[in-house]
Protein backbone atom coordinates (compact mmCIF):
# COMPACT_ATOMS: atom_id res chain seq x y z
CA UNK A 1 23.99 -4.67 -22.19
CA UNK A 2 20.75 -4.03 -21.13
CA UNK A 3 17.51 -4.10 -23.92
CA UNK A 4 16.02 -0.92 -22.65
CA UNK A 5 18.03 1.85 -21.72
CA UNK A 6 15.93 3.82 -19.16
CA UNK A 7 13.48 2.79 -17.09
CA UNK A 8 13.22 5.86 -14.90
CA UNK A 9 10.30 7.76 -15.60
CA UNK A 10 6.76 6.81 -16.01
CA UNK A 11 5.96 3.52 -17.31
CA UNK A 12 1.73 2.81 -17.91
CA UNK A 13 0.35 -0.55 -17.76
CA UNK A 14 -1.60 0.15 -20.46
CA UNK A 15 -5.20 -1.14 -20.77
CA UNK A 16 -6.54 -3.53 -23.30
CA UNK A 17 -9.84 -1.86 -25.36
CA UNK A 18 -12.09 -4.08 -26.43
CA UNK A 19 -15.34 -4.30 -28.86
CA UNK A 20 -18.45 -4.27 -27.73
CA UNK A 21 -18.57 -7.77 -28.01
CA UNK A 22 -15.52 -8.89 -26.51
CA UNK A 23 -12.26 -9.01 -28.71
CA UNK A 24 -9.28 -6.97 -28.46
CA UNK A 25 -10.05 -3.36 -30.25
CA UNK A 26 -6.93 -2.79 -32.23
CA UNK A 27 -7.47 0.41 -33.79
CA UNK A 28 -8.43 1.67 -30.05
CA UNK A 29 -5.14 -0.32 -28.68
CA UNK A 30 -3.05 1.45 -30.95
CA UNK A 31 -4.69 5.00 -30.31
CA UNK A 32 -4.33 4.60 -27.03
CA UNK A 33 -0.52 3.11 -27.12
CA UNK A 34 0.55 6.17 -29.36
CA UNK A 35 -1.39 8.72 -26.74
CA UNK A 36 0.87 7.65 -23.80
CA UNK A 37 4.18 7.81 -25.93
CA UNK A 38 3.28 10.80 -27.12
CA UNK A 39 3.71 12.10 -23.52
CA UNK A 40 6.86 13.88 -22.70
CA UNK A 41 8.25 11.61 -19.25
CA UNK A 42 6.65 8.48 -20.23
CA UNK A 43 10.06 5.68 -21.32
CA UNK A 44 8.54 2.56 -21.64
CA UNK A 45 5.10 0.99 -22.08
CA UNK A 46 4.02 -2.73 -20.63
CA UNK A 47 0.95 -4.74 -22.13
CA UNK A 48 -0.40 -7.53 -20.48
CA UNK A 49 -0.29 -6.22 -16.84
CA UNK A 50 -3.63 -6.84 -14.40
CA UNK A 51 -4.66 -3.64 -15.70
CA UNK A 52 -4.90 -5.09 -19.22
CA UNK A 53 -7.11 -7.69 -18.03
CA UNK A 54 -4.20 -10.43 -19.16
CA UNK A 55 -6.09 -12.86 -16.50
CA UNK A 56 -8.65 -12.51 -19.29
CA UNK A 57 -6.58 -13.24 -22.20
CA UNK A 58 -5.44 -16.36 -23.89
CA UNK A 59 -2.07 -17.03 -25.05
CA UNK A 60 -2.05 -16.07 -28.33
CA UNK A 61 -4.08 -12.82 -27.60
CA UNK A 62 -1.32 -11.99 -24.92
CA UNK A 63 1.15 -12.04 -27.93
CA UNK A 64 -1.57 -10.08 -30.24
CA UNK A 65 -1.39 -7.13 -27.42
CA UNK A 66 1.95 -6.57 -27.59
CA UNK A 67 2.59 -7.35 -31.22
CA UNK A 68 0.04 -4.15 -31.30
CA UNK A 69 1.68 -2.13 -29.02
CA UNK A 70 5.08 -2.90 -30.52
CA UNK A 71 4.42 -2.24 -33.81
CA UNK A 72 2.43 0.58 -33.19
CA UNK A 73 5.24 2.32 -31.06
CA UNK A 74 7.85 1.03 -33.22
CA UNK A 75 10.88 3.40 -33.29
CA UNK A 76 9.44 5.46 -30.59
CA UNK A 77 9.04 3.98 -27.40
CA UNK A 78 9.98 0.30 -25.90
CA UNK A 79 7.62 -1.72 -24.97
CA UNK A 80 7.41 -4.87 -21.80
CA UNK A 81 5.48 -7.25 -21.82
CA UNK A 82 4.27 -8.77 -18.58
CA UNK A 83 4.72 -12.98 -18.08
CA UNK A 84 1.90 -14.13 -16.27
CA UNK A 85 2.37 -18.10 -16.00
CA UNK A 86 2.38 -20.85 -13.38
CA UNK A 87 5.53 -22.85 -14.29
CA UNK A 88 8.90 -23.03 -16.40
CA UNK A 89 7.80 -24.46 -19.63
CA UNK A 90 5.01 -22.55 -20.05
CA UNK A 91 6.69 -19.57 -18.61
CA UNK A 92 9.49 -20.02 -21.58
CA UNK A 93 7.20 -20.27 -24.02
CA UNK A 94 5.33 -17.20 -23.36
CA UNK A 95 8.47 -15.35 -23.23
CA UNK A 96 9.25 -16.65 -26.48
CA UNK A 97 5.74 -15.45 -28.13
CA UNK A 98 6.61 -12.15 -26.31
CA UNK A 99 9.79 -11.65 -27.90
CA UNK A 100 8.51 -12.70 -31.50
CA UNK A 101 6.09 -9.75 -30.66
CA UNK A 102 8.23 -6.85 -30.65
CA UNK A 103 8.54 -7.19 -26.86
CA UNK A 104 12.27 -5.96 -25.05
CA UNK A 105 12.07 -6.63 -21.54
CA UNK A 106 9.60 -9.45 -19.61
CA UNK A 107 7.94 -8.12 -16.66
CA UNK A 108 7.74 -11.47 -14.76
CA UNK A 109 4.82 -11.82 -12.26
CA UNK A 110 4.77 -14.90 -9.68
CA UNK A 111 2.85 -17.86 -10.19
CA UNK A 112 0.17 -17.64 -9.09
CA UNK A 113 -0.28 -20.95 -7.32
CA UNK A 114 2.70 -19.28 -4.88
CA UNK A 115 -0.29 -17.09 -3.56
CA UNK A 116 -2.00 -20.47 -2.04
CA UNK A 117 1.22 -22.45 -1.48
CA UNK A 118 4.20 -20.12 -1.32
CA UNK A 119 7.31 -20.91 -2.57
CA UNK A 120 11.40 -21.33 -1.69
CA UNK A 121 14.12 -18.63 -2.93
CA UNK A 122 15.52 -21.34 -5.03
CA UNK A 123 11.81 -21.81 -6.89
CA UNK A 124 12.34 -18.56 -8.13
CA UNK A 125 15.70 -17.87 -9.17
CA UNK A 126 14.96 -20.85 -11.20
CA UNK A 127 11.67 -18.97 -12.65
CA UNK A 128 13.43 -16.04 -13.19
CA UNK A 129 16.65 -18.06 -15.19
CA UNK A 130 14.06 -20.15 -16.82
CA UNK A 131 12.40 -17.04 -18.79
CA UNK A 132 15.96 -15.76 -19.34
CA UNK A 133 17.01 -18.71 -20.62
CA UNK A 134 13.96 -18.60 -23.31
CA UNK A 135 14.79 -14.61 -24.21
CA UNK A 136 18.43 -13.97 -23.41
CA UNK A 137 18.45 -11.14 -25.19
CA UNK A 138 15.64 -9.41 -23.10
CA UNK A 139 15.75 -7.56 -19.88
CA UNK A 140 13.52 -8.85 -17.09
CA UNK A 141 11.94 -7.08 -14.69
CA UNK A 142 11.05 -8.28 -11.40
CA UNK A 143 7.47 -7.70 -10.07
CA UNK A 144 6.69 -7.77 -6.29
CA UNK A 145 3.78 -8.47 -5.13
CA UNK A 146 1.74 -7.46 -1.66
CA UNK A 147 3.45 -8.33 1.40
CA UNK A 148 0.85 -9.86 3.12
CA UNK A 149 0.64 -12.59 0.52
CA UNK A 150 2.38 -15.64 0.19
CA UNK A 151 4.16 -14.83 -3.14
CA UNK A 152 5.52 -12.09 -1.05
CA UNK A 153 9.86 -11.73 -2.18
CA UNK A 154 11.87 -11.49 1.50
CA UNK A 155 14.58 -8.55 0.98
CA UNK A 156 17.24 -10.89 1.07
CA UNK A 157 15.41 -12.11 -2.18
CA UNK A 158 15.37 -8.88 -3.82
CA UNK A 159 19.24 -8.39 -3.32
CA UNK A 160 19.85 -11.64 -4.86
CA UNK A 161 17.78 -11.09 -8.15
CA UNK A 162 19.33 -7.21 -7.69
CA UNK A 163 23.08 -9.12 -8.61
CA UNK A 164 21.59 -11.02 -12.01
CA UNK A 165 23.20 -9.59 -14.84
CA UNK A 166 19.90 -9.64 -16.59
CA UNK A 167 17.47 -8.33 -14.08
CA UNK A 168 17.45 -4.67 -14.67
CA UNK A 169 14.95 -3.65 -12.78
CA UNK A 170 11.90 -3.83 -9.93
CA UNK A 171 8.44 -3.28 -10.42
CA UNK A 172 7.54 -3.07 -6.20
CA UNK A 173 3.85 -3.07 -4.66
CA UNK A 174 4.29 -4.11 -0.96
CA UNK A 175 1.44 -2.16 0.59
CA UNK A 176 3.38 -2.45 3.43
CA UNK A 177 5.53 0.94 4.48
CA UNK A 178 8.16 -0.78 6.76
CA UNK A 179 9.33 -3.98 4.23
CA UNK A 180 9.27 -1.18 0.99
CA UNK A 181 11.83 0.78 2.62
CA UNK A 182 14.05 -2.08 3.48
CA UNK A 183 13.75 -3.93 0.16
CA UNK A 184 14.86 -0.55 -1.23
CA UNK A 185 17.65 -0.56 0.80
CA UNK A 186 18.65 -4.03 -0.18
CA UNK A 187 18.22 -3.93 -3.83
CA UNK A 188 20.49 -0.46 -3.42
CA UNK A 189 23.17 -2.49 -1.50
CA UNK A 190 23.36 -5.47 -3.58
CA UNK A 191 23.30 -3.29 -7.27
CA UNK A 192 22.75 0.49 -7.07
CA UNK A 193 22.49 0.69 -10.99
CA UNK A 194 19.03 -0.91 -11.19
CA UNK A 195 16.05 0.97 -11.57
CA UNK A 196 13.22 1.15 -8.47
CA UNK A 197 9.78 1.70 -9.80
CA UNK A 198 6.87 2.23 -7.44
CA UNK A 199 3.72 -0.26 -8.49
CA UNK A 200 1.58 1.62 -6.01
CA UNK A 201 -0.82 2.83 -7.79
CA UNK A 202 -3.38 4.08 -4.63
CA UNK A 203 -0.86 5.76 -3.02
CA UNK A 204 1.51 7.09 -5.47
CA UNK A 205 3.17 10.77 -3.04
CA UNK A 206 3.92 8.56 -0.22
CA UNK A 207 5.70 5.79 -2.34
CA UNK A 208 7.25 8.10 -4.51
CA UNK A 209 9.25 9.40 -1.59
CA UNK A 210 11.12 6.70 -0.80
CA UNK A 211 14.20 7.27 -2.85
CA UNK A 212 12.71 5.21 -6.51
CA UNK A 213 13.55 5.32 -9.98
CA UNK A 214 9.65 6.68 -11.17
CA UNK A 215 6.53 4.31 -11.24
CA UNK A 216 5.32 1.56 -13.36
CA UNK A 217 1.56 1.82 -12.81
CA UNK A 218 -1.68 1.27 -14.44
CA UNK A 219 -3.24 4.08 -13.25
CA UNK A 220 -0.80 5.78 -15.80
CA UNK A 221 -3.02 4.33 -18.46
CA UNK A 222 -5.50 6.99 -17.33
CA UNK A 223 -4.05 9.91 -16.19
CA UNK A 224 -0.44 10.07 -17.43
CA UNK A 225 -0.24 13.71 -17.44
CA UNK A 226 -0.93 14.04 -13.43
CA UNK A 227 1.43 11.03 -12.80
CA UNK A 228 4.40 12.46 -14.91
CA UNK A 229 3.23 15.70 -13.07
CA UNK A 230 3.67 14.34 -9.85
CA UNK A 231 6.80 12.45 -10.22
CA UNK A 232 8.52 16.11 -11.75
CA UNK A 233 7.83 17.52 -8.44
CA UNK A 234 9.01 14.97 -6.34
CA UNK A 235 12.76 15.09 -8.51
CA UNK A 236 12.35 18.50 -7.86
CA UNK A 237 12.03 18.49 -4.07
CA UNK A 238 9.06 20.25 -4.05
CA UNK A 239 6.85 19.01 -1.88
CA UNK A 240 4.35 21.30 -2.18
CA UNK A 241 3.62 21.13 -6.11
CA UNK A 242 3.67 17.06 -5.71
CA UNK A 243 0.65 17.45 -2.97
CA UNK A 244 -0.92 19.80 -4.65
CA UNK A 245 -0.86 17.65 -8.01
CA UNK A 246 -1.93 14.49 -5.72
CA UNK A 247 -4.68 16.67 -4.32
CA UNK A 248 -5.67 16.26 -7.77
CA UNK A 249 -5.13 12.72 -7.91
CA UNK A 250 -6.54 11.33 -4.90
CA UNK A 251 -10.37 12.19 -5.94
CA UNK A 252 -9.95 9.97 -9.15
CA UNK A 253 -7.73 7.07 -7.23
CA UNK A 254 -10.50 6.77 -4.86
CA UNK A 255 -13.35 6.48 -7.41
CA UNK A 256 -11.22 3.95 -9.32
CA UNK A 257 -9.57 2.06 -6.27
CA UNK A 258 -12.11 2.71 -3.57
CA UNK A 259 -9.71 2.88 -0.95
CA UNK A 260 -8.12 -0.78 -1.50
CA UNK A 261 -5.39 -2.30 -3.56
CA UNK A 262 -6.14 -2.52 -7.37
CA UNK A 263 -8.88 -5.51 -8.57
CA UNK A 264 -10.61 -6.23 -11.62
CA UNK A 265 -13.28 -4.08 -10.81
CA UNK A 266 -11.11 -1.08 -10.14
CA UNK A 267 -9.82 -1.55 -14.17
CA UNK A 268 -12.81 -1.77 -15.34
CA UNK A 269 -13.78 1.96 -13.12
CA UNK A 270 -10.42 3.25 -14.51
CA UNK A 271 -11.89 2.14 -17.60
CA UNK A 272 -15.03 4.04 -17.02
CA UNK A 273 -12.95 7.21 -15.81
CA UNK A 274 -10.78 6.74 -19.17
CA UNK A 275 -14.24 6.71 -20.92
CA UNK A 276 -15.17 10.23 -19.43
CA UNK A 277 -11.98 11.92 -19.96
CA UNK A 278 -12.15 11.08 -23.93
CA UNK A 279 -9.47 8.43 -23.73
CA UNK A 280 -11.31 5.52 -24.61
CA UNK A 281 -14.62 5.34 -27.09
CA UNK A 282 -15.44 2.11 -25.12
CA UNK A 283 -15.13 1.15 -21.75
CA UNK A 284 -16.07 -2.52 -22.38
CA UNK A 285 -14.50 -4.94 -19.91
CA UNK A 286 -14.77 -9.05 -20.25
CA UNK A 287 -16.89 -10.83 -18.32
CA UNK A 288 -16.96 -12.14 -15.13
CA UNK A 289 -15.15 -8.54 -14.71
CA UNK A 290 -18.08 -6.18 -13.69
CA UNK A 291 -18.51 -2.81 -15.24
CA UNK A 292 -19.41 -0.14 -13.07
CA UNK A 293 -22.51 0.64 -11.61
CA UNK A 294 -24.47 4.04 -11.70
CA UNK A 295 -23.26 4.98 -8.53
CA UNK A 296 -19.93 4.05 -9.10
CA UNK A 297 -19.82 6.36 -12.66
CA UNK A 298 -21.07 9.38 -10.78
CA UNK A 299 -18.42 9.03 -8.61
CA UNK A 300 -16.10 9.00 -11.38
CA UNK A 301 -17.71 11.37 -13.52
CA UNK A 302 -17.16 13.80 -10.37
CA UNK A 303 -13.50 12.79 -10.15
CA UNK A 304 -12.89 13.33 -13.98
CA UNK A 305 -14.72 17.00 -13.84
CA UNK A 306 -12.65 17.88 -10.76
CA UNK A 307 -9.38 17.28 -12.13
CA UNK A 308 -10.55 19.51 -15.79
CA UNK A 309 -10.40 15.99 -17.50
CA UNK A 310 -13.70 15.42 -18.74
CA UNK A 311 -15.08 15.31 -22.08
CA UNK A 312 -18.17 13.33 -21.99
């Protein structure tokens, strides 16, 4: 039986606050965790995604995240927690920490040595049964990465994780039109009943679209209500509504992305943006991560006022 019982709707990556001088902000983490539940369409939160700056987090503060988040939301709202890890061992353990967190599903990334070497289908079913092995009592979730990388899954791939008992459901970012359509296709053929979440944060309509479940995005972290907004009118068939509501969108996506695929600057602009609209008090980001420049906070400030979010 599956550990989270819908995952179609909005999910946010949710960002990680921290102090001015560099540790995780848990009275901001927990504001901000209980400010996306508390939106109607939102079914899940994830911690330790890129947009949480994991890459900057050890261990044991990857655990402190979501034993925030989870006990925070406790009750309320389920909460993943994102497995970022280069082999099995340490893969296991980390799902381990993340369970004795309060986590209830695994988001599992690819190592990230596949992005230099690639990898074989059997090196990652044997990932994937690995952290299932460690929490067999969690969901996983299967995150796809770019397809022009090597860590890229092959839609024969997706159809096979589709068919574990255990996978429940896909996280999918191919920035690449032609191979998202057929990897839907395949996951739909090999197990219709798992959920189809859009990771594309910079061009949310268009992926939308394509027949998915909802989106599991960081850009949710920031502006939930548009996202939720968005995804309504797309159920809805109205096409209209969901450009007009990505009219609204596209402004801010472009100060924060820039035109490109998410990086660790762009989190640290959505944290600027976040900063602006009232959401955060502090829009620190950890070094060697670079905070916005001037230009690049006008740019968001203009965003922010456009869309009637700003408070600052």
């Amino acid at each position: 039986m599956p550990s989270i019982a819908n995952y179609r709707g909005i999910i946010p990556a949710i960002s990680c606050p921290f102090t001015a001088d560099h540790r995780i902000d848990e009275p901001a983490l927990r504001k901000l965790a209980s400010w996306l539940a508390g939106h109607d369409g939102v079914v899940a939160i994830m911690t330790n995604g890129h947009t949480g700056e994991v890459f900057s987090l050890t261990p044991s503060e990857r655990a402190e995240v979501t034993r925030i988040v989870a006990d925070e939301l406790r009750g309320r709202m389920p909460v993943i927690s994102s497995i970022v890890c280069e082999g099995l061992a340490e893969a296991a353990e980390h799902a381990r920490a993340a369970q004795a967190a309060g986590a209830v599903a695994l988001d599992v990334m690819p190592p990230h040595h596949w992005l230099r070497f690639g990898f074989t289908p059997g090196h990652a079913l044997q990932y994937f049964e690995a952290i299932h092995r460690a929490a067999p009592e969690l969901d996983l979730v299967c995150h796809v990465y770019p397809a022009w990388t090597r860590a890229s899954y092959s839609s024969q791939l997706l159809a096979e994780l589709a068919r574990l008992p255990y996978l429940q459901a896909f996280k999918v970012g191919q920035r690449d039109m032609n191979k998202y359509a057929r990897d839907i296709q395949a996951i739909r053929e090999a197990d219709a009943s798992k959920a189809i979440l859009t990771c594309h944060d910079e061009y949310l309509l268009a992926s939308m679209v394509q027949g998915v479940d909802g989106a599991l995005v960081g850009f949710a972290t920031f502006i939930p209500q548009l996202i939720i907004d968005l995804w309504n009118a797309v159920k809805a068939g109205d096409l209209k509504k969901a450009m007009a509501v990505q009219a609204l969108i596209t402004p801010l996506k472009d100060a924060v992305y820039g035109g490109g695929e998410p990086t660790g600057e762009a989190h640290a602009r959505m944290k600027g943006g976040m900063y602006l609209a009232g959401v955060l008090e502090n829009a620190t980001v950890r070094p060697p991560t670079e905070a916005p420049n001037a230009r690049e906070m006008d740019a968001l400030r203009a965003a922010v006022e456009q869309a009637g979010l700003s408070k600052r």
